[in-house]
C-alpha atoms as a PDB file:
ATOM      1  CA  UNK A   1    -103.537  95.585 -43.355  1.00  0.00           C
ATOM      2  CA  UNK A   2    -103.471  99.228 -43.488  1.00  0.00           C
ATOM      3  CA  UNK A   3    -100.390 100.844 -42.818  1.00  0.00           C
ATOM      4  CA  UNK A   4    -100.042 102.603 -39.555  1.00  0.00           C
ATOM      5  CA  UNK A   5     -98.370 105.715 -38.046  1.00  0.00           C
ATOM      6  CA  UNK A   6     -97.455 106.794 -34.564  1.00  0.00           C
ATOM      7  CA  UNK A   7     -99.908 109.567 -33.498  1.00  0.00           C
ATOM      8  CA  UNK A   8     -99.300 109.797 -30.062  1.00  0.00           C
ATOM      9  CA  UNK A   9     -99.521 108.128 -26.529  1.00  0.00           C
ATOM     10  CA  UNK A  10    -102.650 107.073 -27.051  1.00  0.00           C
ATOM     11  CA  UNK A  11    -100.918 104.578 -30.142  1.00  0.00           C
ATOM     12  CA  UNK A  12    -101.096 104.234 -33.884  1.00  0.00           C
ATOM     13  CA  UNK A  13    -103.109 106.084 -36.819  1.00  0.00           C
ATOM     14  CA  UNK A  14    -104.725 104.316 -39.662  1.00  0.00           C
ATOM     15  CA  UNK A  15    -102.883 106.451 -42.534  1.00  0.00           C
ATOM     16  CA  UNK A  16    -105.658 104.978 -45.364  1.00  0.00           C
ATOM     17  CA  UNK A  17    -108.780 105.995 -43.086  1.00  0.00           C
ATOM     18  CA  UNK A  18    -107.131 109.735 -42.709  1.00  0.00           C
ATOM     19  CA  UNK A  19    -106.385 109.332 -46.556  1.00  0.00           C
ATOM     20  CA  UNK A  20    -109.851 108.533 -47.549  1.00  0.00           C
ATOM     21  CA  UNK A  21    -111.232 111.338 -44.971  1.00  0.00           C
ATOM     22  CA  UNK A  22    -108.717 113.778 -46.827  1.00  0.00           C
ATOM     23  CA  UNK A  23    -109.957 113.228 -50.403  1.00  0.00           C
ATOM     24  CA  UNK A  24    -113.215 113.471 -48.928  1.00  0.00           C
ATOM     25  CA  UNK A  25    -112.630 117.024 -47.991  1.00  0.00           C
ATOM     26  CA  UNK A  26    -110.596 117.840 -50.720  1.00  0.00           C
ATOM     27  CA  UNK A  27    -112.112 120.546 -52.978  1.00  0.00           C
ATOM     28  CA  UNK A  28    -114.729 121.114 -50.940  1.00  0.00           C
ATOM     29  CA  UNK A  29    -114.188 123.773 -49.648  1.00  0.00           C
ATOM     30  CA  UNK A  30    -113.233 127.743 -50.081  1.00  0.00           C
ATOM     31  CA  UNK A  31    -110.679 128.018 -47.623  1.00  0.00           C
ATOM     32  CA  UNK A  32    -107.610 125.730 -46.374  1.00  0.00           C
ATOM     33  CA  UNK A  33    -109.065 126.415 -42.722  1.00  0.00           C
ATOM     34  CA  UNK A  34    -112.236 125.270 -43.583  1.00  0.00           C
ATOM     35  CA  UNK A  35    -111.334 121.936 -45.035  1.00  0.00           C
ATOM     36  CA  UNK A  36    -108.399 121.267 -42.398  1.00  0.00           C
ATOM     37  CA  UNK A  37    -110.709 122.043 -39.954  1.00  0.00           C
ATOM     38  CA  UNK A  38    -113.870 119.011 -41.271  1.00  0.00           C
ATOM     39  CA  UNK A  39    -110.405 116.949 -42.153  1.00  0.00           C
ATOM     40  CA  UNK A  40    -109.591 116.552 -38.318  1.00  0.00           C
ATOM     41  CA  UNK A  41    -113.575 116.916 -37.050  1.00  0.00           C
ATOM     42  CA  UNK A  42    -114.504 113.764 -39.485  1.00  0.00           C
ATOM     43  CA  UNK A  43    -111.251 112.010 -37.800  1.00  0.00           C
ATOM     44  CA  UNK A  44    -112.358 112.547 -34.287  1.00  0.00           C
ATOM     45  CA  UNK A  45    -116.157 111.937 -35.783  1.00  0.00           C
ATOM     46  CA  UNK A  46    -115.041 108.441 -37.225  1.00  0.00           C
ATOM     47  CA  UNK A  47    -112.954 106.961 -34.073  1.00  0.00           C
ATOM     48  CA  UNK A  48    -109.699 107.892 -36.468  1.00  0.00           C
ATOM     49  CA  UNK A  49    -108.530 109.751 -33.714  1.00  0.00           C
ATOM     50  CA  UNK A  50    -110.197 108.119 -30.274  1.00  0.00           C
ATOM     51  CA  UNK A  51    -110.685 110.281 -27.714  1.00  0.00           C
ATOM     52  CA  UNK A  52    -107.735 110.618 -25.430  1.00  0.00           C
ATOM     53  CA  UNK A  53    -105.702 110.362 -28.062  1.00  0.00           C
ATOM     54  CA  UNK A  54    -102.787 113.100 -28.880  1.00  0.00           C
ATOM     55  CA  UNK A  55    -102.867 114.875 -32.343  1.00  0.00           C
ATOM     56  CA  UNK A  56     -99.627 115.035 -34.123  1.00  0.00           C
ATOM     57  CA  UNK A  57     -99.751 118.126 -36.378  1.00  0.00           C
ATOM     58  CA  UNK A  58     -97.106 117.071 -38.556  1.00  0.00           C
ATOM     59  CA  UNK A  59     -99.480 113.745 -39.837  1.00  0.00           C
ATOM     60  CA  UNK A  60    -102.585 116.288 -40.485  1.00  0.00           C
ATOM     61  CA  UNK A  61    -100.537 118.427 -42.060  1.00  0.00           C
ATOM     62  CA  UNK A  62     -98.699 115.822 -44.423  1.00  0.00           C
ATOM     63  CA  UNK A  63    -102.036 114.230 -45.047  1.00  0.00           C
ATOM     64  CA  UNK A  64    -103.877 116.923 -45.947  1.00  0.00           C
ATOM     65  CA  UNK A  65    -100.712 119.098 -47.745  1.00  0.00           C
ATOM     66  CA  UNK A  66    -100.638 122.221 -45.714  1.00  0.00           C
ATOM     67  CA  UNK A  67     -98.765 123.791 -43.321  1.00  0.00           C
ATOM     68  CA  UNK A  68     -98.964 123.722 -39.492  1.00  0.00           C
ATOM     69  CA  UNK A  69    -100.911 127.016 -39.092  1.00  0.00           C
ATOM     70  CA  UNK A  70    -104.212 125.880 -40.562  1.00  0.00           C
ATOM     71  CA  UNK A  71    -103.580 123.192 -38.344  1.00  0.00           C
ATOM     72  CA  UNK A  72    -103.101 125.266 -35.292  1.00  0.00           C
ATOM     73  CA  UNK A  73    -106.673 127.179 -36.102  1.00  0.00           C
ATOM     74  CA  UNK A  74    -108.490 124.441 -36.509  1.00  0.00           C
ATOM     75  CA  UNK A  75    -107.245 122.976 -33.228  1.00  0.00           C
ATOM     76  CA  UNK A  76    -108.087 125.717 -31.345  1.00  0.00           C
ATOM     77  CA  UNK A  77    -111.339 126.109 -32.855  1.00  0.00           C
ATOM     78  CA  UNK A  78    -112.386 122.548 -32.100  1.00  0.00           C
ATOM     79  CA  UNK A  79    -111.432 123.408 -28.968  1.00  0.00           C
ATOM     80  CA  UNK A  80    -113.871 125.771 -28.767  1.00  0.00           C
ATOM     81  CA  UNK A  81    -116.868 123.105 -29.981  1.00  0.00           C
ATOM     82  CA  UNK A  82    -115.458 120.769 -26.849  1.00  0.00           C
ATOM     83  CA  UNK A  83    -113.979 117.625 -29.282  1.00  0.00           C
ATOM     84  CA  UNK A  84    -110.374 118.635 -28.252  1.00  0.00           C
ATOM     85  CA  UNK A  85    -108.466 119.605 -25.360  1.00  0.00           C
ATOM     86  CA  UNK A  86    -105.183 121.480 -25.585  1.00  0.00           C
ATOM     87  CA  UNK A  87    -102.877 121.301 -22.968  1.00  0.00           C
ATOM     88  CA  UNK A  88    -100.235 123.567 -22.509  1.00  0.00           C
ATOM     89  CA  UNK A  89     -96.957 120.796 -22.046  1.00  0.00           C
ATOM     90  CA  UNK A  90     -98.961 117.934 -23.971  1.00  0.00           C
ATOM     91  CA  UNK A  91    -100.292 119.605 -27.205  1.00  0.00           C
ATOM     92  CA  UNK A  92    -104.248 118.394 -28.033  1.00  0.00           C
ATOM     93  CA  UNK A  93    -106.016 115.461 -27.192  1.00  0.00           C
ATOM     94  CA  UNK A  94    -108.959 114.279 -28.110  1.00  0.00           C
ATOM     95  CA  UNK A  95    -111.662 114.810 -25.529  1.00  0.00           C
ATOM     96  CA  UNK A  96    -113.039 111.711 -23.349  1.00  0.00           C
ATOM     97  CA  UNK A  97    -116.056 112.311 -21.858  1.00  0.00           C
ATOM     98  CA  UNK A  98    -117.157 111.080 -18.284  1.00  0.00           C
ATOM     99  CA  UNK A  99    -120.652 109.680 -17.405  1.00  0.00           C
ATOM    100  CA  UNK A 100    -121.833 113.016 -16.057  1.00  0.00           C
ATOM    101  CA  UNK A 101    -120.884 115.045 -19.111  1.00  0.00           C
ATOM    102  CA  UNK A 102    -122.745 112.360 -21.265  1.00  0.00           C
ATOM    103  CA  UNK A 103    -126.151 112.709 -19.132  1.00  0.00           C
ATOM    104  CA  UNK A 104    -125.905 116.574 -19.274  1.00  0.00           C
ATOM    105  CA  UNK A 105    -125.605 116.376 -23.102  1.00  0.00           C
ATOM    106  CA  UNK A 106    -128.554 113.944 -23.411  1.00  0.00           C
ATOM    107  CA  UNK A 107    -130.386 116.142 -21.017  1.00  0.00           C
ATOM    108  CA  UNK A 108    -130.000 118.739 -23.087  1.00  0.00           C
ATOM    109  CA  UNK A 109    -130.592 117.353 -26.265  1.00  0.00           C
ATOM    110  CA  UNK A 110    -134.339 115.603 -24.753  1.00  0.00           C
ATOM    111  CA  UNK A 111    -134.841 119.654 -24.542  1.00  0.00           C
ATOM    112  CA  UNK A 112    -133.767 120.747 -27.241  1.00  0.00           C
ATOM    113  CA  UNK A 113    -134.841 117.883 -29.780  1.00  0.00           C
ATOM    114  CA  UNK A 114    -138.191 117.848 -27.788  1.00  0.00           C
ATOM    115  CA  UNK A 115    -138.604 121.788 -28.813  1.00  0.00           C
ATOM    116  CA  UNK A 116    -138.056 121.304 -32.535  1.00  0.00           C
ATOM    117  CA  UNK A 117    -139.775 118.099 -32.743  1.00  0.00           C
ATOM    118  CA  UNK A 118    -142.660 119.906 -31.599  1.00  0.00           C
ATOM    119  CA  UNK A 119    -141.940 122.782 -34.238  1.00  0.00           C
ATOM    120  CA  UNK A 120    -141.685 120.627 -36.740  1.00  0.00           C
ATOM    121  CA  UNK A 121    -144.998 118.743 -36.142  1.00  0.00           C
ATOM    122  CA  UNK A 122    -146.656 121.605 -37.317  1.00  0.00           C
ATOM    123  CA  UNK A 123    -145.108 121.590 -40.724  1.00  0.00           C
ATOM    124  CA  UNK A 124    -145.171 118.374 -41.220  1.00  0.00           C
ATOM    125  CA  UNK A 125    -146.996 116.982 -44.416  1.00  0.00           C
ATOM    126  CA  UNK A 126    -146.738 113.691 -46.796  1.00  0.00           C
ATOM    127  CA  UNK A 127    -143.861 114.568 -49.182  1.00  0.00           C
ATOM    128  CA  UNK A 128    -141.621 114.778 -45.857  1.00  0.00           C
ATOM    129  CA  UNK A 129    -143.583 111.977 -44.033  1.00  0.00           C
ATOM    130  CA  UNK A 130    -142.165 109.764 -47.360  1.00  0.00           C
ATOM    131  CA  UNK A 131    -138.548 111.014 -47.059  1.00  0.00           C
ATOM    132  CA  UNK A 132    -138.530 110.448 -43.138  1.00  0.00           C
ATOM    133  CA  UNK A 133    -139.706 106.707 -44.154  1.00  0.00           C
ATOM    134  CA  UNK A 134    -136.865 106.479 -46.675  1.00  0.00           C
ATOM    135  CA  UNK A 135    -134.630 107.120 -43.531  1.00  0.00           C
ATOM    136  CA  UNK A 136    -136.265 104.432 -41.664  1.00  0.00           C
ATOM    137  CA  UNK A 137    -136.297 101.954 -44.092  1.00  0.00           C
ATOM    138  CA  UNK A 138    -132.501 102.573 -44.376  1.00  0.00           C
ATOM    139  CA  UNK A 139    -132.207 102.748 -40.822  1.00  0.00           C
ATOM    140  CA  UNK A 140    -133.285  99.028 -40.119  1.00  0.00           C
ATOM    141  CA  UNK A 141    -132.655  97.421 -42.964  1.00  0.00           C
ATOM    142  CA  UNK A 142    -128.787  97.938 -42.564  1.00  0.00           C
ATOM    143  CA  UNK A 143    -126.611  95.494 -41.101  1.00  0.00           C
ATOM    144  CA  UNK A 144    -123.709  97.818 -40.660  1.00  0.00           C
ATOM    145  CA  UNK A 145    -123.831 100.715 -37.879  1.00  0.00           C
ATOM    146  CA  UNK A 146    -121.459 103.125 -39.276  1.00  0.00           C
ATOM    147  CA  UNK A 147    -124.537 103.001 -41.874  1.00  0.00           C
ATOM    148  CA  UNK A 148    -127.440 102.762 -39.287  1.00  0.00           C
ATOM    149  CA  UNK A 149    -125.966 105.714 -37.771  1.00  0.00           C
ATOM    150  CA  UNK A 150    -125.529 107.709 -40.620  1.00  0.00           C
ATOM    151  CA  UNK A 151    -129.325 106.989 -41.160  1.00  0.00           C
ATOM    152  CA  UNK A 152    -130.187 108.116 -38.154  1.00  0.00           C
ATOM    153  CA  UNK A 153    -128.617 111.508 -38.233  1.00  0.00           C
ATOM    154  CA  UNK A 154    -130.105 111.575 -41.910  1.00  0.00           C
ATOM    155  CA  UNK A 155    -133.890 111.274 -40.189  1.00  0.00           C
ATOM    156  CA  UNK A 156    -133.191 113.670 -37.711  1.00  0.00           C
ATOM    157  CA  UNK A 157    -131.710 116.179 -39.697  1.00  0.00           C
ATOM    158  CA  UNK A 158    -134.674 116.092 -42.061  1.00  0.00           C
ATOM    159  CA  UNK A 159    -137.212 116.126 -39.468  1.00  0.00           C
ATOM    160  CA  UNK A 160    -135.782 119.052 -37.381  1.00  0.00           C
ATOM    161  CA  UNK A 161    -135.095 121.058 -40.502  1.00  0.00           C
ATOM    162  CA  UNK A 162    -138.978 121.224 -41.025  1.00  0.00           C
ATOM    163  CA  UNK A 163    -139.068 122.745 -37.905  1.00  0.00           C
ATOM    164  CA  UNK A 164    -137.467 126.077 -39.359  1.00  0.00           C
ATOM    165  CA  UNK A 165    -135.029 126.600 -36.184  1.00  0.00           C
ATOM    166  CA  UNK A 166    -131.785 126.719 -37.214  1.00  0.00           C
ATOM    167  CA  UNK A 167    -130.261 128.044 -33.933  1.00  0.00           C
ATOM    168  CA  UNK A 168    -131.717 125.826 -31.971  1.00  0.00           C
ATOM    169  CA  UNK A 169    -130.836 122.722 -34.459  1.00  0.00           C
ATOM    170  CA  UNK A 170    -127.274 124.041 -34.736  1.00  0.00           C
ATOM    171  CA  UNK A 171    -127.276 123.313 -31.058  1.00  0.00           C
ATOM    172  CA  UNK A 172    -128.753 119.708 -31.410  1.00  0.00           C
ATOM    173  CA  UNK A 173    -126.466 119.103 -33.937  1.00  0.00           C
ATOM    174  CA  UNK A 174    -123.464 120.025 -31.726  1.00  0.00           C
ATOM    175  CA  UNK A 175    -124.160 117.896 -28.913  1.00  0.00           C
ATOM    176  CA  UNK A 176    -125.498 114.728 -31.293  1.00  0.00           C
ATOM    177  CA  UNK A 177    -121.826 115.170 -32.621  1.00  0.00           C
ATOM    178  CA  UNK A 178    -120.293 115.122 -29.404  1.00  0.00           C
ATOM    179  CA  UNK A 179    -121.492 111.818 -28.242  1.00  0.00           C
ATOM    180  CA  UNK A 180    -122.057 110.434 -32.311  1.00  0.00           C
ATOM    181  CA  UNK A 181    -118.036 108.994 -32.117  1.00  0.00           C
ATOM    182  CA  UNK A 182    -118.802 107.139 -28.875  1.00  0.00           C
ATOM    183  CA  UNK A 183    -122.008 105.334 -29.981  1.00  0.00           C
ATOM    184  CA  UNK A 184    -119.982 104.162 -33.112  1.00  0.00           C
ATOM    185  CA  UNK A 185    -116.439 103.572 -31.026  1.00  0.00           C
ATOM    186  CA  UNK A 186    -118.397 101.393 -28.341  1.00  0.00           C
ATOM    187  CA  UNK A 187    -120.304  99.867 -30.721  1.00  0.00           C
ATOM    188  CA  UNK A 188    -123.401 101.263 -29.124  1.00  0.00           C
ATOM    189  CA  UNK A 189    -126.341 100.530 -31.334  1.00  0.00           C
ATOM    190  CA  UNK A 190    -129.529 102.186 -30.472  1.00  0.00           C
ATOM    191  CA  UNK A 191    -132.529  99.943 -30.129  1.00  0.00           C
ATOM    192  CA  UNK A 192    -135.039  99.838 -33.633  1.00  0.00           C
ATOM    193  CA  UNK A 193    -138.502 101.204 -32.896  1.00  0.00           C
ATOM    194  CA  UNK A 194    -138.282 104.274 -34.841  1.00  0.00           C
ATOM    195  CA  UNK A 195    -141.471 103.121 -37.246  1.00  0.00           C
ATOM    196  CA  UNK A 196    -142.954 103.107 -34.300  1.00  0.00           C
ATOM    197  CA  UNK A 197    -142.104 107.318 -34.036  1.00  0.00           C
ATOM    198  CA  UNK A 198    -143.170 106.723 -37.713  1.00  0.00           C
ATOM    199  CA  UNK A 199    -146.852 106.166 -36.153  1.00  0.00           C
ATOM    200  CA  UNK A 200    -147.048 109.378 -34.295  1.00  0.00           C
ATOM    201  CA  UNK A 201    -145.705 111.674 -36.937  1.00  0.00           C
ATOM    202  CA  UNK A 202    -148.173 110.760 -39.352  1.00  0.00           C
ATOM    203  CA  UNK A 203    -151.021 110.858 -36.505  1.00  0.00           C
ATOM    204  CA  UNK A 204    -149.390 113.856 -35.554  1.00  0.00           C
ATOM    205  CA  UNK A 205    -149.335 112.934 -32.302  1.00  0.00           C
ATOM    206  CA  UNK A 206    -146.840 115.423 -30.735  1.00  0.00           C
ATOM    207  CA  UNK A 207    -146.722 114.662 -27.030  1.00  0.00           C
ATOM    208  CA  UNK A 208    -146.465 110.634 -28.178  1.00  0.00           C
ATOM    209  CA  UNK A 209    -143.932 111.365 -30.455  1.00  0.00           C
ATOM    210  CA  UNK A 210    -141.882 113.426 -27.766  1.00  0.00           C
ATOM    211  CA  UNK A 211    -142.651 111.053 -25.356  1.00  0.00           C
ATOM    212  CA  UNK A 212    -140.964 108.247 -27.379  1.00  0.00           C
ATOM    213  CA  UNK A 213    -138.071 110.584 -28.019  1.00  0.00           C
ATOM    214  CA  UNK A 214    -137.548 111.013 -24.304  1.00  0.00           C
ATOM    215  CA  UNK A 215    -137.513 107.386 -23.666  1.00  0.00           C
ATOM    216  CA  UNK A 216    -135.491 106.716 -26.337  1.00  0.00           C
ATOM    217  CA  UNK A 217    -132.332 109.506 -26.139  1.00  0.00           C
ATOM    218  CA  UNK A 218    -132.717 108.287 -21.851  1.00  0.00           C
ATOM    219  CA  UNK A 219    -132.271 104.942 -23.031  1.00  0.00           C
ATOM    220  CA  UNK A 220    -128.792 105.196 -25.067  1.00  0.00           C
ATOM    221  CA  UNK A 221    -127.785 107.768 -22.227  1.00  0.00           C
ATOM    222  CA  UNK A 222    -128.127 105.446 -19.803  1.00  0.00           C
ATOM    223  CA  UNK A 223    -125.931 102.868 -21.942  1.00  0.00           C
ATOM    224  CA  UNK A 224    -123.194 104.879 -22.580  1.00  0.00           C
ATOM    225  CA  UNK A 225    -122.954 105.899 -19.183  1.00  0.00           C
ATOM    226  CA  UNK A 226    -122.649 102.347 -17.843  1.00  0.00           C
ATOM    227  CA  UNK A 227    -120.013 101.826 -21.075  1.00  0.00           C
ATOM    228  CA  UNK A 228    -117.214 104.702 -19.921  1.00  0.00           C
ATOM    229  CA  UNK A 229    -118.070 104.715 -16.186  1.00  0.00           C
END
């Protein structure tokens, strides 16, 4: 059983998850900021640290081997991205989001993934068509979701990257990350079909293939909504 720490009201802290996320990190980067900073965004990320739960900057700092002040950045920079909430009696807390919050960010993202899927249709040709299928075949052969998740972001990434947008997917990529820890904490699994999205890409059908987008990003923000309300 892995040994535990306090980390807050919320409960306890797996110490070897945060260990494993540390030496993932570690290295990695070119400033102490930047790597305490992906250290606690993979925790929240990963369901380490659920949301409503309170950060104790003495166990990030230990973890990781670095003092409180990189600590304190980071916070208030994740702050800034919307994963944490710091309070002014209470210290930061992992951010829980409500059912309206989730159907604003999947309203958003059916615009904005709906945009650069329909950039990228246009620069779409067989060498990414077999990468994207790569994804897929990953996607629904896997029996674990941490992995079918992982996939997932792998396809989209991929895909919207043809679309040569980086604004815009910077933006996607923000909000998928917003609601990514609750699909995996709730054990939210979206629905296979994405062959089926396969289909249109190589037809390059691009109002089918936003169409089945659409249905598909309504359909898991629907479930989570039901899930937290």
């Amino acid at each position: 059983m892995a040994q535990e720490v306090s980390g807050g009201s919320r409960g306890e802290i797996d110490v070897a998850a945060l260990s494993t996320i540390a030496d993932s990190v570690r290295g990695t980067f070119q400033t102490v900021e930047d790597m305490t900073h992906s250290f606690i965004r993979e925790a929240i990320v990963q369901g380490v640290f659920p949301p409503g739960q309170r950060l104790n900057l003495d166990v990030i700092a230990s973890t990781l081997g670095v003092s409180r002040m990189p600590v304190r950045a980071s916070l208030r920079q994740l702050e800034s991205e919307g994963l944490l909430r710091i309070h002014p009696y209470r210290g930061a807390t992992v951010s829980i989001l409500t059912a309206p919050e989730i159907a604003e960010i999947y309203d958003m993202r059916i615009l904005l993934e709906g945009y650069l899927l329909e950039q990228a249709m246009a620069r779409i040709d067989d060498a990414l068509l077999d990468r994207l299928d790569g994804n897929v075949g990953r996607l629904e052969e896997s029996d674990d979701l941490g992995a079918r998740l992982d996939a997932r972001r792998s396809f989209y990434q991929v895909l919207y990257e043809r679309a040569d947008r980086p604004r815009a997917l910077a933006q996607a990529n923000h909000l998928r990350s917003s609601v990514g820890r609750y699909l995996l904490l709730l054990r939210v699994d979206e629905p296979h079909g994405h062959q089926e999205l396969m289909e249109k890409l190589r037809a390059r059908d691009v109002e089918g293939a936003k169409a089945w987008l659409t249905g598909h990003l309504a359909h898991v923000s629907r479930t989570l909504q039901e899930i937290v309300a």
